[in-house]
N, C-alpha and C. Protein backbone atom coordinates (compact mmCIF):
# COMPACT_ATOMS: atom_id res chain seq x y z
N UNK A 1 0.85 -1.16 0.00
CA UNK A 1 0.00 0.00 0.00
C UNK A 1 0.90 1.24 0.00
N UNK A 2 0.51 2.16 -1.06
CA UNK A 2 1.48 3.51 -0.77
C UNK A 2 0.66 4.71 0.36
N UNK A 3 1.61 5.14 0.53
CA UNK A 3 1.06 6.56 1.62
C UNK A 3 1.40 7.70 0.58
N UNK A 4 -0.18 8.62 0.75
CA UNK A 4 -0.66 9.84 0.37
C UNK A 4 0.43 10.79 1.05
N UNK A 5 1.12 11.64 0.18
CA UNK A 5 1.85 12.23 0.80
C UNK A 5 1.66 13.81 0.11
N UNK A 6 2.04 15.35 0.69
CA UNK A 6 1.77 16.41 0.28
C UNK A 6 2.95 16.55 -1.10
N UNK A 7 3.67 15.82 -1.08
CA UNK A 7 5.01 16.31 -1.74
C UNK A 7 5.13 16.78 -3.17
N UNK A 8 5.05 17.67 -3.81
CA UNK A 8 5.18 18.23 -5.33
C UNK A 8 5.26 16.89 -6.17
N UNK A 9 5.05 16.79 -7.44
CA UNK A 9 5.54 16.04 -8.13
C UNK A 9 7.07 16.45 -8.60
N UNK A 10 7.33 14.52 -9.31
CA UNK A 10 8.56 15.45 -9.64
C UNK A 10 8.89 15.97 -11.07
N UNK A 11 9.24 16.97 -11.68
CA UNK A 11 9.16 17.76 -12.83
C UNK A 11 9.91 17.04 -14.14
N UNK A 12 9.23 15.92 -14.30
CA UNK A 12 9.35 15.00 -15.58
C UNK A 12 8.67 15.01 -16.51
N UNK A 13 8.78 15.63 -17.89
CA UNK A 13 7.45 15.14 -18.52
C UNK A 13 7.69 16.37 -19.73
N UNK A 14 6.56 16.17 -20.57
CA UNK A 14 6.96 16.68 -21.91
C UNK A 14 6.63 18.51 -21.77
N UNK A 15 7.61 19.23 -22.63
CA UNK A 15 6.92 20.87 -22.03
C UNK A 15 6.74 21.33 -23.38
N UNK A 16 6.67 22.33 -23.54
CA UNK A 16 6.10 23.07 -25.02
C UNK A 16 7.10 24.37 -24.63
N UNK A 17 8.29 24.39 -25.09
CA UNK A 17 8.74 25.71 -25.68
C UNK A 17 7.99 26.90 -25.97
N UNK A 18 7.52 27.61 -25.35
CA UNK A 18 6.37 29.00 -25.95
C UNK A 18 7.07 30.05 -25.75
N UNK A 19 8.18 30.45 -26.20
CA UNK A 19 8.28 31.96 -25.95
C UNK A 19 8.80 32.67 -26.91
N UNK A 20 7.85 31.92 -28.64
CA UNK A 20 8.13 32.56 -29.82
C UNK A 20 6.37 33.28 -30.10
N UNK A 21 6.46 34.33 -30.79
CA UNK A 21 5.77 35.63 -31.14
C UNK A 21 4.32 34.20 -31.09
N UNK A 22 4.76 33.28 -32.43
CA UNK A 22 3.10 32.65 -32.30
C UNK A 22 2.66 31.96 -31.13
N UNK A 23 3.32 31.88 -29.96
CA UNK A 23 2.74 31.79 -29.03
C UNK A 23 1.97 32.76 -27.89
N UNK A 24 2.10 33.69 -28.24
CA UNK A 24 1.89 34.75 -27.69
C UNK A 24 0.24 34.86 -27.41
N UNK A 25 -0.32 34.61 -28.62
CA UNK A 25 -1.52 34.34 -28.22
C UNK A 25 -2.14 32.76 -27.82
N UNK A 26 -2.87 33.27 -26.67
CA UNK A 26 -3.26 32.13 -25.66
C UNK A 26 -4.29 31.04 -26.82
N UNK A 27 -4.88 31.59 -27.56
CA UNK A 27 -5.78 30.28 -28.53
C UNK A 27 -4.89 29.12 -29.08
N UNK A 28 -3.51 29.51 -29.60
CA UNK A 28 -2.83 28.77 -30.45
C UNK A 28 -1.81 27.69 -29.35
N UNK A 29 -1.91 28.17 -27.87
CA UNK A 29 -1.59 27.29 -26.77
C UNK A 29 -2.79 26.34 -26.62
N UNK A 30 -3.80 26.72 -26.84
CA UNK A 30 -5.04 26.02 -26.14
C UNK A 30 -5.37 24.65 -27.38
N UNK A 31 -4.92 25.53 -28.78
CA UNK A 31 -5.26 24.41 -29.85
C UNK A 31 -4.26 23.08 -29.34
N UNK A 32 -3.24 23.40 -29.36
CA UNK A 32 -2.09 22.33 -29.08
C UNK A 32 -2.39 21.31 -28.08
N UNK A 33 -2.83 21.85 -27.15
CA UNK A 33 -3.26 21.04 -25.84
C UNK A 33 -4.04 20.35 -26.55
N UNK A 34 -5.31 20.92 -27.45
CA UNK A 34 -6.17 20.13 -27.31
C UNK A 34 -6.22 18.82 -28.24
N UNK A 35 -4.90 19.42 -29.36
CA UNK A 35 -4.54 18.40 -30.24
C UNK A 35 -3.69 17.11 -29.45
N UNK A 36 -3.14 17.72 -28.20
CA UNK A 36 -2.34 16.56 -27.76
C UNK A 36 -2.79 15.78 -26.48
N UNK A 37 -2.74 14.62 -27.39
CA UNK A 37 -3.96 13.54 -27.07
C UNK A 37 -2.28 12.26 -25.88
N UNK A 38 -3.04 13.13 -24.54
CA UNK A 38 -2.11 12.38 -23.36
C UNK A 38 -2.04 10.87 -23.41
N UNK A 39 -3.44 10.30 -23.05
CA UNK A 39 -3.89 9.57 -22.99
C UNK A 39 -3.24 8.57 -23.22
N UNK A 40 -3.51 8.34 -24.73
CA UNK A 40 -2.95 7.50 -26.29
C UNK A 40 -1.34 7.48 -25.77
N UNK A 41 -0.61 8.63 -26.02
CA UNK A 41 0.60 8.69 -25.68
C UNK A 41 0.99 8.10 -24.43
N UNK A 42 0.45 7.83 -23.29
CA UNK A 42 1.04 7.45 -22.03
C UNK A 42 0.50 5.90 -22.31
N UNK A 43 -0.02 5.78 -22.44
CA UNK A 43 -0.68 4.14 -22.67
C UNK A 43 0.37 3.47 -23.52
N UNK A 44 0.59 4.07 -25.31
CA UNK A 44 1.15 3.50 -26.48
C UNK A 44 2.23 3.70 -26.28
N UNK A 45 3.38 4.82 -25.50
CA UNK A 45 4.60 4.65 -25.10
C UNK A 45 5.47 4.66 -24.20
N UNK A 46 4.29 4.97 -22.91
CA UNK A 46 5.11 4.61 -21.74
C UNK A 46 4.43 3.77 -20.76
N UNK A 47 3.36 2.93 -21.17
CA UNK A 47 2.62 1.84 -20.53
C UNK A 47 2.64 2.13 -19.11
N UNK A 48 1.89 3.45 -19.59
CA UNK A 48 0.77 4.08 -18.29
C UNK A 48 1.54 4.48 -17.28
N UNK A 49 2.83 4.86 -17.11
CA UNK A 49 3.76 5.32 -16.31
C UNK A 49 3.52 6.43 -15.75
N UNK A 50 3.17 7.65 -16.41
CA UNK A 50 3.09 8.59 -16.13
C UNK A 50 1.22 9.51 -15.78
N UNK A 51 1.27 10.11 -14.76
CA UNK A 51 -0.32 10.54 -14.17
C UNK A 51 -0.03 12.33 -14.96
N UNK A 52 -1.29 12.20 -14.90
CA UNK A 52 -1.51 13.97 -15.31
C UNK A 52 -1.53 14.90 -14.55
N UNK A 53 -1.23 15.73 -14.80
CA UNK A 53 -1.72 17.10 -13.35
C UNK A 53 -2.32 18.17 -13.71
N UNK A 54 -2.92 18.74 -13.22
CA UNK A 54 -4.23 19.86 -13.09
C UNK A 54 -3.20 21.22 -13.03
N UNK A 55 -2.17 21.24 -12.71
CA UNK A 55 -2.00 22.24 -11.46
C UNK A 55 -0.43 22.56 -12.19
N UNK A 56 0.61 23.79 -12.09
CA UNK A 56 2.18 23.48 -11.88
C UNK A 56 2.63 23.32 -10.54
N UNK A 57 1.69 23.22 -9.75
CA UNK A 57 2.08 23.08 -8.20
C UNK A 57 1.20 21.86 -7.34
N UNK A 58 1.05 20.80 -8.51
CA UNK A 58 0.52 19.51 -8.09
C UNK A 58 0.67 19.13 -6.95
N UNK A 59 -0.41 18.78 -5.67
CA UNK A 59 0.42 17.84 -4.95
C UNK A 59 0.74 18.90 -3.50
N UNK A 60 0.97 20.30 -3.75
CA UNK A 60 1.04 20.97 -2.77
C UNK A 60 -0.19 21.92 -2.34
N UNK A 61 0.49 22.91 -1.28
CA UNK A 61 -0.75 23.79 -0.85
C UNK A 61 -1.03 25.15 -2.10
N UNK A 62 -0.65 24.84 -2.63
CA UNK A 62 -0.25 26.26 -3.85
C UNK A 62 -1.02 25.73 -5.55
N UNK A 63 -1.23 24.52 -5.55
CA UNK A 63 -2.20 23.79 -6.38
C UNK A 63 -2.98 24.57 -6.51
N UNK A 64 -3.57 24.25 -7.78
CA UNK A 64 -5.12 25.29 -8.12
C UNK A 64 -6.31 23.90 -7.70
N UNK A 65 -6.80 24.32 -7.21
CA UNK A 65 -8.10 22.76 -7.04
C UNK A 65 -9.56 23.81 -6.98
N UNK A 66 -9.61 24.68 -7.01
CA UNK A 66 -10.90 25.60 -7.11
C UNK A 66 -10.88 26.65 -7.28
N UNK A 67 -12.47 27.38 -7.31
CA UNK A 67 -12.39 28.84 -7.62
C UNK A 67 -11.36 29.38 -6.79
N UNK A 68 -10.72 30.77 -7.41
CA UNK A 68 -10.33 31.80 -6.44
C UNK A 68 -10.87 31.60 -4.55
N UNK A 69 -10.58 31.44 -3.89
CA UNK A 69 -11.28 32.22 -3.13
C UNK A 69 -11.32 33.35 -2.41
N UNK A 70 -11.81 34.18 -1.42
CA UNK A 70 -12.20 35.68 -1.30
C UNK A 70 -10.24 36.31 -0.96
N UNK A 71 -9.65 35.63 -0.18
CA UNK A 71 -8.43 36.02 -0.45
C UNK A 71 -7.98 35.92 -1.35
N UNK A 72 -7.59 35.12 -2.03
CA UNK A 72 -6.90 35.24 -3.62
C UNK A 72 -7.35 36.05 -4.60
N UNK A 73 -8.78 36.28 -4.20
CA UNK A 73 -9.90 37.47 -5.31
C UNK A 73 -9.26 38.83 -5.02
N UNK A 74 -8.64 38.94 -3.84
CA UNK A 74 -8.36 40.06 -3.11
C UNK A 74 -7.00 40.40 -4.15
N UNK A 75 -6.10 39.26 -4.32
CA UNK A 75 -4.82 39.59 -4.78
C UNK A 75 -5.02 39.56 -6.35
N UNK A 76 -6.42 38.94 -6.70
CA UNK A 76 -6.47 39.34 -8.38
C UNK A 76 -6.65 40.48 -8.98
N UNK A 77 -7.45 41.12 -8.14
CA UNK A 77 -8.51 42.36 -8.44
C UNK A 77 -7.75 43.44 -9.34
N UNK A 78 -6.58 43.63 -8.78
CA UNK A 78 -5.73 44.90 -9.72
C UNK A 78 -5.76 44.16 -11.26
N UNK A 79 -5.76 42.99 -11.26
CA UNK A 79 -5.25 41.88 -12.48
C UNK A 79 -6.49 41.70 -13.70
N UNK A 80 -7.87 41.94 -13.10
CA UNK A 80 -8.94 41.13 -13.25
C UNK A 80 -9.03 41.52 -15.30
N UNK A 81 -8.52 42.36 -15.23
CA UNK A 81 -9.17 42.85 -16.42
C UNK A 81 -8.17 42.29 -17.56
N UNK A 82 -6.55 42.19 -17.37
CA UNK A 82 -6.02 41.50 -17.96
C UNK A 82 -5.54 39.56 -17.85
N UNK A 83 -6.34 39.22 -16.86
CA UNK A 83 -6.68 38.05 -16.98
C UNK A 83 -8.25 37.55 -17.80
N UNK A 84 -7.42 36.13 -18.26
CA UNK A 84 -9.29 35.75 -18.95
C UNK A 84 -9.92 35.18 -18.21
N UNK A 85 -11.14 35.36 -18.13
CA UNK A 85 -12.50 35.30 -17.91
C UNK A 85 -12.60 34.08 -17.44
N UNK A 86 -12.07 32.69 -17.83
CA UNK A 86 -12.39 31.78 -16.86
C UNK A 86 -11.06 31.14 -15.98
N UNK A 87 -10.60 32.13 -15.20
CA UNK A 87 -9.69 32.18 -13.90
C UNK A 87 -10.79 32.42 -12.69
N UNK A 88 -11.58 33.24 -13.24
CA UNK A 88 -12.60 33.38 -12.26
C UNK A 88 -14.16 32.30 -12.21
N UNK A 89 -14.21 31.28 -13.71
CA UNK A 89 -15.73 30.86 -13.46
C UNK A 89 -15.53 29.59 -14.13
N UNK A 90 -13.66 28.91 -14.11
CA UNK A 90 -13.70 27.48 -14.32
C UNK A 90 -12.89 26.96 -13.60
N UNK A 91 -12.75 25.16 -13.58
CA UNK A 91 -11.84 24.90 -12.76
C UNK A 91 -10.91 24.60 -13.99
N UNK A 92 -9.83 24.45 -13.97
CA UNK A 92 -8.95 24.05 -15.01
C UNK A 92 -9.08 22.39 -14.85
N UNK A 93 -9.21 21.84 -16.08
CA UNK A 93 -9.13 20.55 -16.08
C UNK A 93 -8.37 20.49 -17.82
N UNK A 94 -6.97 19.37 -18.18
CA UNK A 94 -6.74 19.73 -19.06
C UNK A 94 -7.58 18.81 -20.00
N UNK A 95 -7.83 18.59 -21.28
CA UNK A 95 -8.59 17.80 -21.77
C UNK A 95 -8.46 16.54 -21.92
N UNK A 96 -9.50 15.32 -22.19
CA UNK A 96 -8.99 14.16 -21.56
C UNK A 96 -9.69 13.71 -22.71
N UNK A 97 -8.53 12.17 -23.39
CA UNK A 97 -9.48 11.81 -24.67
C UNK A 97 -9.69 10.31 -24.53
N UNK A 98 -10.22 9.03 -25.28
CA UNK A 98 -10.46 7.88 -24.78
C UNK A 98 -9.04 7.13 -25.56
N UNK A 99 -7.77 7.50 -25.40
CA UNK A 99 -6.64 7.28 -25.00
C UNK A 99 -6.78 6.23 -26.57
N UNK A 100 -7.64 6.61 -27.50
CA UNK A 100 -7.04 5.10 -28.72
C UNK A 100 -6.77 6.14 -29.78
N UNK A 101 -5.96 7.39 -29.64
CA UNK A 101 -5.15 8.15 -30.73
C UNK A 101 -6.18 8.92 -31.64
N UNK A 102 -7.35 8.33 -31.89
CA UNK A 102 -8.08 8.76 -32.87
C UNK A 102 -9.53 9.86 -32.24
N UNK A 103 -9.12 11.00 -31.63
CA UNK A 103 -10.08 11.99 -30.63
C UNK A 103 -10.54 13.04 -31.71
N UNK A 104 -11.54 12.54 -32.40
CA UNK A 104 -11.55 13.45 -33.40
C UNK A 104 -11.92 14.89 -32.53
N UNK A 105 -12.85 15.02 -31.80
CA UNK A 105 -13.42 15.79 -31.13
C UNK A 105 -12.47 16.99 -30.66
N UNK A 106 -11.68 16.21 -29.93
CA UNK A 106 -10.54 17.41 -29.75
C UNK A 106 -9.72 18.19 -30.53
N UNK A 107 -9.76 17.16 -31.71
CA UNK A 107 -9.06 17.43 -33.36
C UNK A 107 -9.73 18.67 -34.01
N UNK A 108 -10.96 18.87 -33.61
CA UNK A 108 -12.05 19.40 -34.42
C UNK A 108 -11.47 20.50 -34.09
N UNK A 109 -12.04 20.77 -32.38
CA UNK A 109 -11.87 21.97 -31.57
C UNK A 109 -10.33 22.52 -32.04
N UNK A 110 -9.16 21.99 -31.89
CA UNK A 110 -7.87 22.17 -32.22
C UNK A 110 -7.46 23.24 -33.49
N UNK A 111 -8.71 22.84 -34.37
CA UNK A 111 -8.63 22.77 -35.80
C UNK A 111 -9.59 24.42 -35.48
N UNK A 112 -10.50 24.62 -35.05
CA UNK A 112 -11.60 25.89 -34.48
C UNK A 112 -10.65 26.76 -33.90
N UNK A 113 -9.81 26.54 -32.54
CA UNK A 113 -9.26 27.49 -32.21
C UNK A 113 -8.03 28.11 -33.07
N UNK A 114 -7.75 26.65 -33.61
CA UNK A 114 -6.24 27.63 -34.27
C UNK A 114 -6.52 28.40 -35.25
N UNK A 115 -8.14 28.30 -36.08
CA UNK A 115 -8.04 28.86 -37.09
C UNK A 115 -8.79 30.53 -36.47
N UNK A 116 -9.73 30.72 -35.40
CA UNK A 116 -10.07 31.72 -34.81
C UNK A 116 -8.49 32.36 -34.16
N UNK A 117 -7.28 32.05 -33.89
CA UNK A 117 -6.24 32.49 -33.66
C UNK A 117 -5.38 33.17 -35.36
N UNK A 118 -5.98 32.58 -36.28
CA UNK A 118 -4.98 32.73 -37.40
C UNK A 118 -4.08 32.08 -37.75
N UNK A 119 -3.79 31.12 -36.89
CA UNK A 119 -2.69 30.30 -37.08
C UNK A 119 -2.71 29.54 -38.18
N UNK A 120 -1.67 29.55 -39.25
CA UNK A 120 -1.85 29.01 -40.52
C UNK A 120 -2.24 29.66 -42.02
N UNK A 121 -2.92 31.12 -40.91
CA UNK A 121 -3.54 31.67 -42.20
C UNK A 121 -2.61 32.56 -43.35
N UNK A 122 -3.22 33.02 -44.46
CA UNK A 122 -2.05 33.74 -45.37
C UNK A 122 -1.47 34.60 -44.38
N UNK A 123 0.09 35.15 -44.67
CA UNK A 123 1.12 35.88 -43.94
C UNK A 123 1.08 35.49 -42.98
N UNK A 124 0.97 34.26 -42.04
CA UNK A 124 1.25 34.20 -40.94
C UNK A 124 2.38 33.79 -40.56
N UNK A 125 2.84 33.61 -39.16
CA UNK A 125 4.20 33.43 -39.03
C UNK A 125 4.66 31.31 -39.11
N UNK A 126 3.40 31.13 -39.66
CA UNK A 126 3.49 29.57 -39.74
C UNK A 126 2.96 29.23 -41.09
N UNK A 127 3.19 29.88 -42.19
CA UNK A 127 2.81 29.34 -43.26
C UNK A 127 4.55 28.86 -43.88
């Protein structure tokens, strides 16, 4: 039996380079995620080794696990207007697919946001 313990995870696992111009906007982060299908990948090449996390502070007291609450609202408030809209009215969950590679669903959405971002379109910085 293992024991539940507070301790961070430990910082293994695949990251996304973002700190070129087309990342800049948050849609063309969100397409990617949603194109990248965990699931499939942890099953088909690392036979389920690896768990997901919600959070960059998994595991500790600094985790996101719910709304704001009235203290933390306190330390957003100067922020509110240049943060988006669901910091305040979602929980973050990242997207989850039925792990057999083929999620069209998320494919779709992927395919919606990147093109509401521009990504791909004439003159862009990815054609």
């Amino acid at each position: 039996m293992s024991k539940r313990t507070n301790q961070p995870r430990i910082r293994a696992g695949w990251r996304l380079i973002s700190n070129g111009p087309v990342f800049s906007d948050r849609r063309v982060r969100e397409a990617i995620t949603l194109a990248f299908d965990f699931e499939w990948m942890n099953k088909a090449l690392f036979y389920n080794a690896w768990s997901r996390t919600n959070s960059y502070f998994q595991n500790t007291e600094y985790a996101a696990r719910n709304y704001p609450d009235a203290a933390e609202l306190v330390l957003l408030a100067p922020m509110k207007k240049d943060l988006p809209p669901e910091v305040f009215t979602q929980i973050y969950q990242p997207p989850v697919s039925k792990g057999d590679g083929y999620d069209r669903d998320n494919l779709l959405k992927s395919r919606q946001t990147s093109q509401r971002s521009g990504l791909g379109a004439e003159g862009s910085a990815t054609r």
